[in-house]
N, C-alpha and C. Protein backbone atom coordinates (compact mmCIF):
# COMPACT_ATOMS: atom_id res chain seq x y z
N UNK A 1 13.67 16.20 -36.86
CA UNK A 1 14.75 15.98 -35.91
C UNK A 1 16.03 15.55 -36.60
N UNK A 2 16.04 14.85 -37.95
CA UNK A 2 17.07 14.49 -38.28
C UNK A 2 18.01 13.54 -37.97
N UNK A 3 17.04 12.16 -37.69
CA UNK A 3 17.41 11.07 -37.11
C UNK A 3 18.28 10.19 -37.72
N UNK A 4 19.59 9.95 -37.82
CA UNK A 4 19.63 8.84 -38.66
C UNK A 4 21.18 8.83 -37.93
N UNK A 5 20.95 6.89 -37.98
CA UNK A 5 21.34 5.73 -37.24
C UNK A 5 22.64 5.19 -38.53
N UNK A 6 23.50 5.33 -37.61
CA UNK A 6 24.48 4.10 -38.59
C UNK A 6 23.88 2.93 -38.19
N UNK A 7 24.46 1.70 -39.04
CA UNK A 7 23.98 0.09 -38.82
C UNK A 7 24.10 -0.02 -37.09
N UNK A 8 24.92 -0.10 -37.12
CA UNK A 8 25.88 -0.37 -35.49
C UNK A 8 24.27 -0.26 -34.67
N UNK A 9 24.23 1.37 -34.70
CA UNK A 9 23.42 2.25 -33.41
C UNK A 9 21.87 1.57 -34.34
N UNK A 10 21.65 1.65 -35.22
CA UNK A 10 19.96 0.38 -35.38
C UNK A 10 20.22 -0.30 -34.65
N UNK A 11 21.17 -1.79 -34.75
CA UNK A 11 21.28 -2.66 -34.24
C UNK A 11 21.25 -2.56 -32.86
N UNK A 12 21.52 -2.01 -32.48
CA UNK A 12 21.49 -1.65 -31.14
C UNK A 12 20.40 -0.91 -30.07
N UNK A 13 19.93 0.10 -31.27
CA UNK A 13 18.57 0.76 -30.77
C UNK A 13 17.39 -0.84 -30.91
N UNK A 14 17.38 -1.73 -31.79
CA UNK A 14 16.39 -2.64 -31.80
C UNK A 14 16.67 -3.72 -30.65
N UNK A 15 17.48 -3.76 -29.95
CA UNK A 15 17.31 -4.39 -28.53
C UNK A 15 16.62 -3.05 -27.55
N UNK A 16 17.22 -2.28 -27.80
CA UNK A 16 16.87 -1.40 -26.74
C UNK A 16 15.13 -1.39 -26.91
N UNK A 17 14.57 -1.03 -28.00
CA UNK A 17 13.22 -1.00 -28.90
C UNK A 17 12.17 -2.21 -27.58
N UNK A 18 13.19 -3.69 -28.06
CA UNK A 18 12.15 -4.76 -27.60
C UNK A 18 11.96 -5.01 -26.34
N UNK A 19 13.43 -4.02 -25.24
CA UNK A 19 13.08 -4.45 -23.89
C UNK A 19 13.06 -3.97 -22.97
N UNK A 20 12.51 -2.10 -23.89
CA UNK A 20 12.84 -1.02 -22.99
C UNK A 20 11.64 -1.51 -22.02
N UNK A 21 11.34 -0.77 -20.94
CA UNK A 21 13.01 0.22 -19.85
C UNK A 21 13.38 -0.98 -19.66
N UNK A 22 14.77 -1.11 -19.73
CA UNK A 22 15.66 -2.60 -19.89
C UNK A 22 16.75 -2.05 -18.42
N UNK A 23 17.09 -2.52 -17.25
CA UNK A 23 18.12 -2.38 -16.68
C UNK A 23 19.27 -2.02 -18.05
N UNK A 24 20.19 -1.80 -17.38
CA UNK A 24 21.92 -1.66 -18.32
C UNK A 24 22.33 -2.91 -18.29
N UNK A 25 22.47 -3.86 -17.18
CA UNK A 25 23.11 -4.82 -17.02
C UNK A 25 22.66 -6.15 -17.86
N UNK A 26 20.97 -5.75 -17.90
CA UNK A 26 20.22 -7.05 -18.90
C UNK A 26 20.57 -6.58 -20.28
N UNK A 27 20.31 -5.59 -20.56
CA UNK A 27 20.99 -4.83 -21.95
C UNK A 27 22.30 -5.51 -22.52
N UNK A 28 23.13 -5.54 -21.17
CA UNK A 28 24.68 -6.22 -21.86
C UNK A 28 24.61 -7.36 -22.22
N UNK A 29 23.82 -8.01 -21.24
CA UNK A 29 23.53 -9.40 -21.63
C UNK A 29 22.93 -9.66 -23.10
N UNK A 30 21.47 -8.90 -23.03
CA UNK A 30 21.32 -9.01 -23.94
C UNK A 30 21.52 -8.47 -25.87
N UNK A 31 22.71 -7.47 -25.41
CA UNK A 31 23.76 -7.39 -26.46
C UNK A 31 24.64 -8.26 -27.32
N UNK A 32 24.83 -9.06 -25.89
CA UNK A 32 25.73 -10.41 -25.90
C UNK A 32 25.20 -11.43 -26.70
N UNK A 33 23.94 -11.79 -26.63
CA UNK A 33 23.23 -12.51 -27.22
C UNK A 33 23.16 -12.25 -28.66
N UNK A 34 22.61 -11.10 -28.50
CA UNK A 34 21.91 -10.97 -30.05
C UNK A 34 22.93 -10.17 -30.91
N UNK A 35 24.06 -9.27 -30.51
CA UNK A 35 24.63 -8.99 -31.09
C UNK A 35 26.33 -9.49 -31.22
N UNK A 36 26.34 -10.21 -30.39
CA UNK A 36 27.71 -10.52 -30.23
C UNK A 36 28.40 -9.71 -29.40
N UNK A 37 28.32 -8.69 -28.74
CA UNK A 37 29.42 -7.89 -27.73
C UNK A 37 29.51 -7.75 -26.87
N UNK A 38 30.43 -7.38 -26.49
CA UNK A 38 31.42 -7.34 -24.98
C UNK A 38 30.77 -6.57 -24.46
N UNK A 39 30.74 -6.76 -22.51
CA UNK A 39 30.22 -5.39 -21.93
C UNK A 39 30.61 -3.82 -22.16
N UNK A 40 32.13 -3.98 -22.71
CA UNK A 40 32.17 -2.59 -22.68
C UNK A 40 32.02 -1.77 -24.05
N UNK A 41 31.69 -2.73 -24.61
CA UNK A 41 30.70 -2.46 -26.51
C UNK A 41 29.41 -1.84 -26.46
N UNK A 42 28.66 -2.54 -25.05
CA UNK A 42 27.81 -1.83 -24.66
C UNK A 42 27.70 -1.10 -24.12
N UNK A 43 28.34 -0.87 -23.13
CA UNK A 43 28.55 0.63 -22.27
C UNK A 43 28.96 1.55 -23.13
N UNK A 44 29.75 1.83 -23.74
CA UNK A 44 30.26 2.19 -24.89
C UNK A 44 28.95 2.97 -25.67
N UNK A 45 28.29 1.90 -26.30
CA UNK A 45 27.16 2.41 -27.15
C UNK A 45 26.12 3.22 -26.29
N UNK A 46 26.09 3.06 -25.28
CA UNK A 46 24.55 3.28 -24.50
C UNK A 46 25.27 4.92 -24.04
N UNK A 47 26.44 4.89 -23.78
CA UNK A 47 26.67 6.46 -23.70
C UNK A 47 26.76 7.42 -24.62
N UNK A 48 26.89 7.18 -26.03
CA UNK A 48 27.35 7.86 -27.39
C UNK A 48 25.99 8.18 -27.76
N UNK A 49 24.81 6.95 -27.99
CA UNK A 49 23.41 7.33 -28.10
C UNK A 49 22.86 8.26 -26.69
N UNK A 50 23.42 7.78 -25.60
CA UNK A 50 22.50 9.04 -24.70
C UNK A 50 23.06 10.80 -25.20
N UNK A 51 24.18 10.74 -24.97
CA UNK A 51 24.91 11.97 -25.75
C UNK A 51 24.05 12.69 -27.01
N UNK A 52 24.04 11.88 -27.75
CA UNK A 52 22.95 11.98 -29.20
C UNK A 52 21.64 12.17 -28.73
N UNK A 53 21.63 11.97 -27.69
CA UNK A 53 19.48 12.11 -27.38
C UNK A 53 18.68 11.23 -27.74
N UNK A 54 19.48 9.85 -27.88
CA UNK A 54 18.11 9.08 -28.70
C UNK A 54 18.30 8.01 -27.81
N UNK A 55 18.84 8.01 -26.57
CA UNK A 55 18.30 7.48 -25.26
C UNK A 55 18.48 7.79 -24.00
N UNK A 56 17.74 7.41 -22.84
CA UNK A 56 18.33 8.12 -21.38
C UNK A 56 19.11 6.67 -20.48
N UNK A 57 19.73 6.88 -19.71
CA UNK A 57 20.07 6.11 -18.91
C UNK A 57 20.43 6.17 -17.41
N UNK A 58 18.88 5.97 -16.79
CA UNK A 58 18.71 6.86 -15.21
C UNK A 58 18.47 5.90 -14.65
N UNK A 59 19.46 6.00 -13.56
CA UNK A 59 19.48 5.19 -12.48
C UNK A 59 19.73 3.29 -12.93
N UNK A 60 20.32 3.69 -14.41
CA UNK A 60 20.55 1.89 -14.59
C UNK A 60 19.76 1.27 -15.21
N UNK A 61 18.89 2.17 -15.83
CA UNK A 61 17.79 2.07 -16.44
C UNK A 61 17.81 2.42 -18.00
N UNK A 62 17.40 1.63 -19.14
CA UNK A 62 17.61 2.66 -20.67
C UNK A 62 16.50 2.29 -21.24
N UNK A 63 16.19 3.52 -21.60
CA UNK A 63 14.89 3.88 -22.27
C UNK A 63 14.89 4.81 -23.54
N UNK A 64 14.32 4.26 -24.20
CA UNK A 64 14.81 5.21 -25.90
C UNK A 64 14.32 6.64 -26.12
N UNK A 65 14.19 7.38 -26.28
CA UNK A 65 14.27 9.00 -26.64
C UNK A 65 13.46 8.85 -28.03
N UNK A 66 13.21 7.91 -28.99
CA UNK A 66 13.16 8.68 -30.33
C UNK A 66 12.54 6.51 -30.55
N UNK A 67 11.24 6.79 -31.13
CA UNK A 67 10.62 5.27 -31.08
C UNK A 67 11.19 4.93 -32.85
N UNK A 68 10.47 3.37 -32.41
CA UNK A 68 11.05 2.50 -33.93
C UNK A 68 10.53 3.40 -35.04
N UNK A 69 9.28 3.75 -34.65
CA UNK A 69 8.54 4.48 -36.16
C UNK A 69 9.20 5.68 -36.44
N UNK A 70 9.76 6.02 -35.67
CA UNK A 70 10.29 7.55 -36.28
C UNK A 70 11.55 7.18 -37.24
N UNK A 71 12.13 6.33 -36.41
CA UNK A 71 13.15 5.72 -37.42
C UNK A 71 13.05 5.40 -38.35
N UNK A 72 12.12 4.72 -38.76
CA UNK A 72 12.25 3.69 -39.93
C UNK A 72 11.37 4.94 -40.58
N UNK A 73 10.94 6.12 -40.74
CA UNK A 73 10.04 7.02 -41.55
C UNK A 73 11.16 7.28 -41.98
N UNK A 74 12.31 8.18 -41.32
CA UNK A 74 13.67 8.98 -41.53
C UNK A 74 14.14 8.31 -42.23
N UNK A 75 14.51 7.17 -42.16
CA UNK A 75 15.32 5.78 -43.33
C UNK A 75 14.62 5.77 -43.94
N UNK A 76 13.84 5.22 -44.21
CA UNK A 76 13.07 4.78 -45.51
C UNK A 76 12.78 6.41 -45.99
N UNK A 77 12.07 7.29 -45.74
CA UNK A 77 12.51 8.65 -46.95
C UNK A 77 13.76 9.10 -47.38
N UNK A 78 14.69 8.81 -46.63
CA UNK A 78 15.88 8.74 -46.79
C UNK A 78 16.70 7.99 -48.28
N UNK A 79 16.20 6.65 -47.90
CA UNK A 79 16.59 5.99 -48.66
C UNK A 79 15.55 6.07 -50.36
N UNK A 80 14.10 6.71 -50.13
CA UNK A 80 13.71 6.86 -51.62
C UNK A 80 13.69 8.10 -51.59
N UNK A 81 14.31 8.94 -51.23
CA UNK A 81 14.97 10.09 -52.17
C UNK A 81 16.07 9.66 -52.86
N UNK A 82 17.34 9.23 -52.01
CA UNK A 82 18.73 9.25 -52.54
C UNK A 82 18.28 8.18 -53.33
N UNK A 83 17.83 7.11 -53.46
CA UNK A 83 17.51 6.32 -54.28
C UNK A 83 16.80 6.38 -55.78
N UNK A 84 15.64 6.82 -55.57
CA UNK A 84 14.77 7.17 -56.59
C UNK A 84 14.47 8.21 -57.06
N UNK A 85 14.86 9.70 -56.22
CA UNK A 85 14.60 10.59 -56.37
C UNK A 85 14.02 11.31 -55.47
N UNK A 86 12.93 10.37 -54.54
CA UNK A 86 11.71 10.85 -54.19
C UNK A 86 10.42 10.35 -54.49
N UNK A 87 10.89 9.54 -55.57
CA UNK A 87 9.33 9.00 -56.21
C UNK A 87 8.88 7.37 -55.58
N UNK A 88 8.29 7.54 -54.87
CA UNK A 88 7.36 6.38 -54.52
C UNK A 88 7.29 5.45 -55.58
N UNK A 89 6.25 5.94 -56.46
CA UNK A 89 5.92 4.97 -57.40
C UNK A 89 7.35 4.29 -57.97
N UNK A 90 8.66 4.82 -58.23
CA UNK A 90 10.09 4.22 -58.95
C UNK A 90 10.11 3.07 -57.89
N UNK A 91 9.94 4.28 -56.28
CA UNK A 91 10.57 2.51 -55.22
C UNK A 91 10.06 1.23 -55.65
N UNK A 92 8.44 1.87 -55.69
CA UNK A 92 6.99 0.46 -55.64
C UNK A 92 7.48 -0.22 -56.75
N UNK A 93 7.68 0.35 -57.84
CA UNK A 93 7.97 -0.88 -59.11
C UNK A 93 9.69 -1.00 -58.61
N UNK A 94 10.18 -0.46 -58.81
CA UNK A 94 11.55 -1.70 -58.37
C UNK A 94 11.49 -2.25 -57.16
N UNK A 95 10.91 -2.39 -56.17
CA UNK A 95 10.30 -3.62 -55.09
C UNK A 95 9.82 -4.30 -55.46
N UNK A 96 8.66 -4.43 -56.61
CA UNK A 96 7.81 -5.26 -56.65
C UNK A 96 8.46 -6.06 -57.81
N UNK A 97 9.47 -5.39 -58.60
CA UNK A 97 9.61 -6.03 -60.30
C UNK A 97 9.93 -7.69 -59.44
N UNK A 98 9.18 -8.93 -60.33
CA UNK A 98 9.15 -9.98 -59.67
C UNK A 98 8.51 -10.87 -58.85
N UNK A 99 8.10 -10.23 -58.23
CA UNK A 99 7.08 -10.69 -56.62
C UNK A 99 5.85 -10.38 -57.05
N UNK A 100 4.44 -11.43 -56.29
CA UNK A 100 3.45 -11.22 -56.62
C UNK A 100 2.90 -10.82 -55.27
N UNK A 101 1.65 -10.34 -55.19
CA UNK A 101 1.09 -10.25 -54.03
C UNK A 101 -0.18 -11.61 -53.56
N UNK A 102 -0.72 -11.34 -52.17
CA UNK A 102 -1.60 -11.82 -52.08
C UNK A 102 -2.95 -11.15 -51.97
N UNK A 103 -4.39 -11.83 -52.36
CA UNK A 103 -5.25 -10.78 -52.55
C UNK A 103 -5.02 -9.82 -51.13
N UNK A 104 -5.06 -10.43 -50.11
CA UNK A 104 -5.42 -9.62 -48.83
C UNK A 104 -4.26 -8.76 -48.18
N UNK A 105 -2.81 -8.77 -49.26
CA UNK A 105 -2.00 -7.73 -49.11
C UNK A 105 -2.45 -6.25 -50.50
N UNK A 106 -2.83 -7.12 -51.27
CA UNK A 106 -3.20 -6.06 -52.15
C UNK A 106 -4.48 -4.77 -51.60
N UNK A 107 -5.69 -5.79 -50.82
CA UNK A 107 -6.04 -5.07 -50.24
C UNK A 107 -5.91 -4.06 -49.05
N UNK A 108 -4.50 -4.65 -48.32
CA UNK A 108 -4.39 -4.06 -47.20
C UNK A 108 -3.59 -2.53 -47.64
N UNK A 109 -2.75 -2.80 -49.13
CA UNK A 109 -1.93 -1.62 -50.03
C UNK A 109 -3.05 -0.50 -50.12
N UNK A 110 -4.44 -1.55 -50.47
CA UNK A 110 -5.62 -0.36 -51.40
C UNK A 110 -6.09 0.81 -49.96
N UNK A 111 -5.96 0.02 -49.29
CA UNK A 111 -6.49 0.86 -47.76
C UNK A 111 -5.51 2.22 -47.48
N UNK A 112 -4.07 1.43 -47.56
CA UNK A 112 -3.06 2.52 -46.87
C UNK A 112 -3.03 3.69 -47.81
N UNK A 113 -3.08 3.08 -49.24
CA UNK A 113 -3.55 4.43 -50.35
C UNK A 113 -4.43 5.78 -50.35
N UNK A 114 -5.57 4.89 -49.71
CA UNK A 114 -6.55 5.59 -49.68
C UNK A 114 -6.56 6.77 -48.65
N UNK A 115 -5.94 6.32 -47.83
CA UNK A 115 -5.97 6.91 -46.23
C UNK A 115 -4.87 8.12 -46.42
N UNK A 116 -4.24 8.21 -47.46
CA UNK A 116 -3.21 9.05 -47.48
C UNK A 116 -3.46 9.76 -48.53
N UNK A 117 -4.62 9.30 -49.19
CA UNK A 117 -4.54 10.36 -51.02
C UNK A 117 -5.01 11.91 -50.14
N UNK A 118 -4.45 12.99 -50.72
CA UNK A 118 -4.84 14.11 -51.34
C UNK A 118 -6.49 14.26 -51.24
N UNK A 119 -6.98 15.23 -51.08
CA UNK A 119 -8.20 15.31 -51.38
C UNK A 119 -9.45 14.51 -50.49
């Protein structure tokens, strides 16, 4: 699909994310809160993303078009191509250079490995 979010429209899709189907009006509010903006920052945004398809807004109602996981797949390959190339393993060691794990994250790594190898 070819998803990808400036900062702004994340920030914004992750309220929408935690309280869909959200009225419009709790939305502003809760724009207000968490992001700092004005009602018409939000009205604003909630029509530019419906336009884009990556939400609806019926009857006063907004509901997202396109979920958190799809997003964050599109970004994050996104970001280790232009980054690394493409190579996983470059991301994994420059994430990790530094940081240790714990056994029961190491194991939870050995699982997701597995579940995805080839073969």
């Amino acid at each position: 699909m070819g998803i990808k979010l400036c900062d702004s429209d994340f920030y914004f899709m992750r309220v929408v994310w935690d309280a869909e189907p959200v009225r419009s009006g709790e939305l502003v509010k809760l724009c207000g809160e968490r992001l700092g903006w004005k009602k018409s920052t939000t009205y604003t945004q909630i029509k530019k993303l419906q336009e884009k398809g990556f939400l609806k807004n019926e009857d006063a109602v907004v509901t997202a078009l396109v979920s958190r996981e799809e997003v964050q797949k599109e970004e994050s390959d996104y970001f280790v191509e232009r980054t690394f190339g493409g190579s996983l393993p470059g991301f994994l060691a420059a994430f990790m250079r530094g940081k240790t794990l714990s056994k029961q994250e190491v194991e939870q790594l050995k699982r997701m490995i597995e579940e995805h190898q080839e073969g």
